[in-house]
C-alpha atoms as a PDB file:
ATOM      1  CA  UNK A   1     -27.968  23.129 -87.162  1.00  0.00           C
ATOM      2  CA  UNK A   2     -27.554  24.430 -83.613  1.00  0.00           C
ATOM      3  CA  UNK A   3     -24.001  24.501 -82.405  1.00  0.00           C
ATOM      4  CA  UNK A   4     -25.238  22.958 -79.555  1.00  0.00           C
ATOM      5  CA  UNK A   5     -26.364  19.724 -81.737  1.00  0.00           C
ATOM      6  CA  UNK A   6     -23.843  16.679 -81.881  1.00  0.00           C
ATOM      7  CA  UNK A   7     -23.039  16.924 -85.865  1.00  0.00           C
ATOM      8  CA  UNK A   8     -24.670  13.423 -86.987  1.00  0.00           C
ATOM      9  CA  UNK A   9     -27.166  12.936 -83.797  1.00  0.00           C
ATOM     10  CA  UNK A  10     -30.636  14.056 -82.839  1.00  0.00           C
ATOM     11  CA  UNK A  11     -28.814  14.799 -79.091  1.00  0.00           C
ATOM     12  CA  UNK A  12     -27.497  17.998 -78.006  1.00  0.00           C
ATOM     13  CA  UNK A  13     -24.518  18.489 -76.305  1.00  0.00           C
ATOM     14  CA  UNK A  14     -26.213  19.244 -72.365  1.00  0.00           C
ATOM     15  CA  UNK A  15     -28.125  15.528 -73.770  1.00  0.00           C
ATOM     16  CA  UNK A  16     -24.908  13.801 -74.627  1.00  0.00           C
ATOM     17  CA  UNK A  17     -23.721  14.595 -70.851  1.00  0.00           C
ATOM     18  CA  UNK A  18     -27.112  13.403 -69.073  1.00  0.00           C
ATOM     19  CA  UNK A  19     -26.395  10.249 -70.722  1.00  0.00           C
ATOM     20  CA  UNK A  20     -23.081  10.277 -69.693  1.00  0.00           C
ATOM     21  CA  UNK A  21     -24.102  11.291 -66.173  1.00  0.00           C
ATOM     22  CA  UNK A  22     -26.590   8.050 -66.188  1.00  0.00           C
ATOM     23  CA  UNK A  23     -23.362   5.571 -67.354  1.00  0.00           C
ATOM     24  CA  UNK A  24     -21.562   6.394 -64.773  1.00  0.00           C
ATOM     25  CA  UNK A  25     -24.431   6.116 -62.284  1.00  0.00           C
ATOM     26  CA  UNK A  26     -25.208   3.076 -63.858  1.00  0.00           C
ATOM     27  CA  UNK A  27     -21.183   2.218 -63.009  1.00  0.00           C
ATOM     28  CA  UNK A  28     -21.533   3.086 -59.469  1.00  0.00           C
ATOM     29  CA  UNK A  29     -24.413   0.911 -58.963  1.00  0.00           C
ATOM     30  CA  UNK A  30     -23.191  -2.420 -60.688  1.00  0.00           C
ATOM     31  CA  UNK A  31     -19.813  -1.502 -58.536  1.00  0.00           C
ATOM     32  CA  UNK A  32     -21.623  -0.923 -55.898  1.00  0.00           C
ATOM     33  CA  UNK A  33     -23.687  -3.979 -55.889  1.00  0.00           C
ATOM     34  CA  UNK A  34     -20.180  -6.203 -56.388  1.00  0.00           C
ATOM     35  CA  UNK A  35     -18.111  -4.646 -53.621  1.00  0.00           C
ATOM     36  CA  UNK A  36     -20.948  -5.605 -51.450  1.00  0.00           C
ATOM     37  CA  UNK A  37     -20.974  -9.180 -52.485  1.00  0.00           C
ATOM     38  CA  UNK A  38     -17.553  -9.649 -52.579  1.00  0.00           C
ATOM     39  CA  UNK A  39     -17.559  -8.361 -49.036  1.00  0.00           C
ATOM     40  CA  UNK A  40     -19.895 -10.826 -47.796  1.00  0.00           C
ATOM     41  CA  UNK A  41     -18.498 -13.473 -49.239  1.00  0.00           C
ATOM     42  CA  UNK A  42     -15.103 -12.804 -47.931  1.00  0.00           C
ATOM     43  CA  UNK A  43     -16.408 -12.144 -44.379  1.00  0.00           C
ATOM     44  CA  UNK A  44     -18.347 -15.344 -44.528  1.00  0.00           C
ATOM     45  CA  UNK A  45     -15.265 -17.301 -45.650  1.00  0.00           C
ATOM     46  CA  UNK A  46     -13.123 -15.843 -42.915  1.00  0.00           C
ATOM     47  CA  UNK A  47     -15.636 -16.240 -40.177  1.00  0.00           C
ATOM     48  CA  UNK A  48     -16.425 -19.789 -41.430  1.00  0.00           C
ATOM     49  CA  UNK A  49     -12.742 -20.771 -41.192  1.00  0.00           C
ATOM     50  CA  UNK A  50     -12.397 -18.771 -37.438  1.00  0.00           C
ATOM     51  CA  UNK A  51     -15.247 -20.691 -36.493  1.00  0.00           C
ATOM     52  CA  UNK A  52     -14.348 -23.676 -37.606  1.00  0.00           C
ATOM     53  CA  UNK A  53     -10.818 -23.543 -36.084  1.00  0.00           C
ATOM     54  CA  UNK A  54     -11.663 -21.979 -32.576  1.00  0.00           C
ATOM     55  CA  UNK A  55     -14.613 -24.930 -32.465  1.00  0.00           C
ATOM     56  CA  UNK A  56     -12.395 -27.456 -33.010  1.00  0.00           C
ATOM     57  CA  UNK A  57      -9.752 -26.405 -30.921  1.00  0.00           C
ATOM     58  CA  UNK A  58     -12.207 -26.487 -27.980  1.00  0.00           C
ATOM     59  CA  UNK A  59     -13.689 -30.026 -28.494  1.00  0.00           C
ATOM     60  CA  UNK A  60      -9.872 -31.336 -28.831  1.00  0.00           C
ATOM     61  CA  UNK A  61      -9.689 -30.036 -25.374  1.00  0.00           C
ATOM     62  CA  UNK A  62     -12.290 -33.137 -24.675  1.00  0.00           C
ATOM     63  CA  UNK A  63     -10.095 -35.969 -26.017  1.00  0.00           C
ATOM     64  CA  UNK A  64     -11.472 -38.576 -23.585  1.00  0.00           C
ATOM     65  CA  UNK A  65     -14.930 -38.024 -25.229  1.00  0.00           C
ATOM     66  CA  UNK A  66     -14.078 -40.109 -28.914  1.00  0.00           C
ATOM     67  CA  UNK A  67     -17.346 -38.615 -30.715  1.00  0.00           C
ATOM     68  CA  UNK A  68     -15.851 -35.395 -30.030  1.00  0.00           C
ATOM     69  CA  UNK A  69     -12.684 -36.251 -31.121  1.00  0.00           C
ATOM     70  CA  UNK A  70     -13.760 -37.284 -33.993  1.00  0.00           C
ATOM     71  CA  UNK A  71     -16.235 -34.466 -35.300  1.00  0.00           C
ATOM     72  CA  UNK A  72     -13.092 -32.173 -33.903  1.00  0.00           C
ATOM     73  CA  UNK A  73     -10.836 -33.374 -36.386  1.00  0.00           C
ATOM     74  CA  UNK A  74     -13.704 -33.190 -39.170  1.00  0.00           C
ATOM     75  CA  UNK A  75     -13.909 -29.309 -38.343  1.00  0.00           C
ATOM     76  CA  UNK A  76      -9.924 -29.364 -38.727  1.00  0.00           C
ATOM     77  CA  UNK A  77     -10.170 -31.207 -42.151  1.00  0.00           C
ATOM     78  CA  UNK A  78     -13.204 -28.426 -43.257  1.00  0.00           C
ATOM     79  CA  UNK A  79     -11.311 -25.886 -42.410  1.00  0.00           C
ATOM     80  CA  UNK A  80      -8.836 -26.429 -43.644  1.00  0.00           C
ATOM     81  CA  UNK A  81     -10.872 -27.102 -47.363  1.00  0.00           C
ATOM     82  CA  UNK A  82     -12.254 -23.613 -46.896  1.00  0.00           C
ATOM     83  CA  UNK A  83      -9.122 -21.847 -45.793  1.00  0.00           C
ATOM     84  CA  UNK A  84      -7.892 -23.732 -49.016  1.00  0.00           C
ATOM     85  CA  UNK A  85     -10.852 -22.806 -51.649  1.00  0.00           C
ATOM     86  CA  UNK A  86     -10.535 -19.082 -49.990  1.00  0.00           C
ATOM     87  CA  UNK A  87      -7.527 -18.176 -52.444  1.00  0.00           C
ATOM     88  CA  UNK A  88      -9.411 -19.453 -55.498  1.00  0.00           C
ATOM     89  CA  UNK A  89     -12.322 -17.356 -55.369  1.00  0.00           C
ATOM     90  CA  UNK A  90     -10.060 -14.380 -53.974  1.00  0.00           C
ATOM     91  CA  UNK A  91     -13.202 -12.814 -52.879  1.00  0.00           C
ATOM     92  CA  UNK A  92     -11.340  -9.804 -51.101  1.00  0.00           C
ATOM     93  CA  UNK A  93      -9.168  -8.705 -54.205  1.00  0.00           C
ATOM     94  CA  UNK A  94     -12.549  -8.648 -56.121  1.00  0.00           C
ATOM     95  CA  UNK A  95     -14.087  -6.453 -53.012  1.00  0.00           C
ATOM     96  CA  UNK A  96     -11.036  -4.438 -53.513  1.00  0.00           C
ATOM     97  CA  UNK A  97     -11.385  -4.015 -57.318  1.00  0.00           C
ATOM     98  CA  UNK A  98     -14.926  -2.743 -56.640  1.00  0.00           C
ATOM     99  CA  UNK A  99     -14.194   0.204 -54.075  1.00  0.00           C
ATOM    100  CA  UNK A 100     -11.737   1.204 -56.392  1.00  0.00           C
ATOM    101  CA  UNK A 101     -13.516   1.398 -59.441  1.00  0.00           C
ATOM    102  CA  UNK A 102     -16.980   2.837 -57.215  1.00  0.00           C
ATOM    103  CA  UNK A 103     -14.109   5.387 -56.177  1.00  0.00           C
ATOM    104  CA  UNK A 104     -13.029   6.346 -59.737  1.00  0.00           C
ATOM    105  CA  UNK A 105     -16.997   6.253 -60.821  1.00  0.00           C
ATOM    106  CA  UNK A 106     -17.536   8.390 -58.093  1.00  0.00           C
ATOM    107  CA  UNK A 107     -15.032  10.986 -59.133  1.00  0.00           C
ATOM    108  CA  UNK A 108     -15.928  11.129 -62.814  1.00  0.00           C
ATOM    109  CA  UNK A 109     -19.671  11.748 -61.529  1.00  0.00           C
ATOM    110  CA  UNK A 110     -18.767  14.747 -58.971  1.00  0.00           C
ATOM    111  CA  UNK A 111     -16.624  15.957 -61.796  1.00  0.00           C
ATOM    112  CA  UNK A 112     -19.216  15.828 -64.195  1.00  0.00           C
ATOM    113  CA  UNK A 113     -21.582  17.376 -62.398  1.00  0.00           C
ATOM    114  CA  UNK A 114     -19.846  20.146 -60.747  1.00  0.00           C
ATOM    115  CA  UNK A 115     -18.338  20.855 -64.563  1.00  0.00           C
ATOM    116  CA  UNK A 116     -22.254  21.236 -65.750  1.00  0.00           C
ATOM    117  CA  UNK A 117     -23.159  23.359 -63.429  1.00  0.00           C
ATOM    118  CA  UNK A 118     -20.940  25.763 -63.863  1.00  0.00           C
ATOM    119  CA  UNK A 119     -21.767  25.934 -67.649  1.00  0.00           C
ATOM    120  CA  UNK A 120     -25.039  26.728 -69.224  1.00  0.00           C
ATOM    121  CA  UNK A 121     -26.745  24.232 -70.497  1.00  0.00           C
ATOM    122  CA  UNK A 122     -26.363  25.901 -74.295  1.00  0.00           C
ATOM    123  CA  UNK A 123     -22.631  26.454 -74.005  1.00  0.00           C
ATOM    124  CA  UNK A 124     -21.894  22.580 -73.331  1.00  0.00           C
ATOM    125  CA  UNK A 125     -19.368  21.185 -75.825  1.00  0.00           C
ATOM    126  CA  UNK A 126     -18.419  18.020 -77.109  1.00  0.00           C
ATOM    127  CA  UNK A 127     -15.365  18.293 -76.517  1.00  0.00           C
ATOM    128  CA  UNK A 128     -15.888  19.220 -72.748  1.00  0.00           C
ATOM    129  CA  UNK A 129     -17.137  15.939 -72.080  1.00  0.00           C
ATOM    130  CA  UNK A 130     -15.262  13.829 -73.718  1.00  0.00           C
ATOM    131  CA  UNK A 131     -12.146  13.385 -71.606  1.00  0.00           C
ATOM    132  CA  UNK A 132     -14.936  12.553 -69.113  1.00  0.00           C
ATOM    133  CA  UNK A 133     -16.099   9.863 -71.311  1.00  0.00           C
ATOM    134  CA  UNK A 134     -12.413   8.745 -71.531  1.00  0.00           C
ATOM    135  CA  UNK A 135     -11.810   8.401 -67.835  1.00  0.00           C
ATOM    136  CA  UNK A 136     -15.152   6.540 -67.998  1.00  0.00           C
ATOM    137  CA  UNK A 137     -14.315   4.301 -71.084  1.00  0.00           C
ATOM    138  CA  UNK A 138     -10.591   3.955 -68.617  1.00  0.00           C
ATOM    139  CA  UNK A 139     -12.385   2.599 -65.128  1.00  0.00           C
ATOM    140  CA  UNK A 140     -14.018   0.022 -67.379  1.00  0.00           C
ATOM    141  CA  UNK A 141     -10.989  -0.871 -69.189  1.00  0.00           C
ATOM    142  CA  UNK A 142      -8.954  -0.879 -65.951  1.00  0.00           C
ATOM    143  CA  UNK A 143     -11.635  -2.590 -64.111  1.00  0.00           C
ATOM    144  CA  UNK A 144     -11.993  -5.622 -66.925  1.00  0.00           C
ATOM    145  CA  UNK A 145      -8.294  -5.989 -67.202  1.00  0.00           C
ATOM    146  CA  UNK A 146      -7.790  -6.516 -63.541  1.00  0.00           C
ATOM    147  CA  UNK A 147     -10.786  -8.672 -63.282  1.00  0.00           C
ATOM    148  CA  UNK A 148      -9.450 -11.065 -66.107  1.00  0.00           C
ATOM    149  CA  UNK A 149      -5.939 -11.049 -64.389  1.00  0.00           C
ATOM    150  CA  UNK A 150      -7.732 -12.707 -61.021  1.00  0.00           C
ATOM    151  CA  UNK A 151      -9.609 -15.152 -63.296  1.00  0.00           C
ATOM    152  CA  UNK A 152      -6.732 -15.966 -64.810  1.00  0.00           C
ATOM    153  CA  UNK A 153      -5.458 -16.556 -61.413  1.00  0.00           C
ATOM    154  CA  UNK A 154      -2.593 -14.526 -61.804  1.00  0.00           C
ATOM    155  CA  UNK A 155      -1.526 -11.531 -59.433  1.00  0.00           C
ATOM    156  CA  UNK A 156      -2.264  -8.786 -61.183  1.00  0.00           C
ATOM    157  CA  UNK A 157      -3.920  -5.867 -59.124  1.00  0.00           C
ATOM    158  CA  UNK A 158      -3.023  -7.125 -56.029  1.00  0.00           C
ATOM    159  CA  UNK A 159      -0.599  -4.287 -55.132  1.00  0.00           C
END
């Protein structure tokens, strides 16, 4: 067998690490993808309740006009409901949690790479890339932990 060969796998070593290269670009993307819906959604939230609360400001200003009044206090009751539902979905912690885990991702990845290119291909070993696959194997663990702490609606992560 070629030292090169993982013992019990048709993959050699400089294989084993392209795979691991593609996890963790796999990571970035699906972290990626998150942080920028988390985003939105916690810009839309905090615009919706701005807009809400500056519009209904200004139509209190016409308190002769009762229609107005009346849709102004509406817009005071909504936004209040969305400045209340904003802490339950806690969409900026969850943006949070994705920029850092993209950042760790990222890390690993640059790591990874720069640590294959200075090695030839046929002197990769298993053990090199392992305690990349640990860090990996880490974000994910980290990442999963924190997430189920926020469902959980505890405060976990938040520091």
């Amino acid at each position: 067998m070629d030292e090169a060969q993982v013992p019990g796998s048709a993959l050699a070593s400089h294989q084993v690490a392209a795979r691991l290269q593609g996890q963790v670009a796999d990571g970035i993307t699906w972290a990626r993808r998150r942080k920028a819906r988390f985003r939105r959604a916690a810009s839309a939230i905090r615009m919706l309740s701005l807009v809400l609360a500056v519009t209904s400001t200004i139509i209190l200003g016409l308190q002769h006009l009762n229609f107005w009044t009346g849709l102004a206090f509406s817009l005071v009751a909504v936004g209040t409901l969305v400045s209340a539902v904003e802490p339950f979905f806690n969409w900026r912690s969850r943006w949070i949690l994705m920029e850092e885990a993209q950042y760790k991702l990222q890390r690993i990845r640059d790591e990874l790479e720069y640590h294959l290119l200075k090695t030839p291909a046929a002197n990769v070993a298993l053990d090199d890339l392992d305690p990349f696959f640990e860090r990996l194997q880490g974000v994910w663990t980290d990442t999963s932990e924190r997430w189920l702490a926020y469902r959980r609606g505890g405060q976990a992560g938040s520091e």
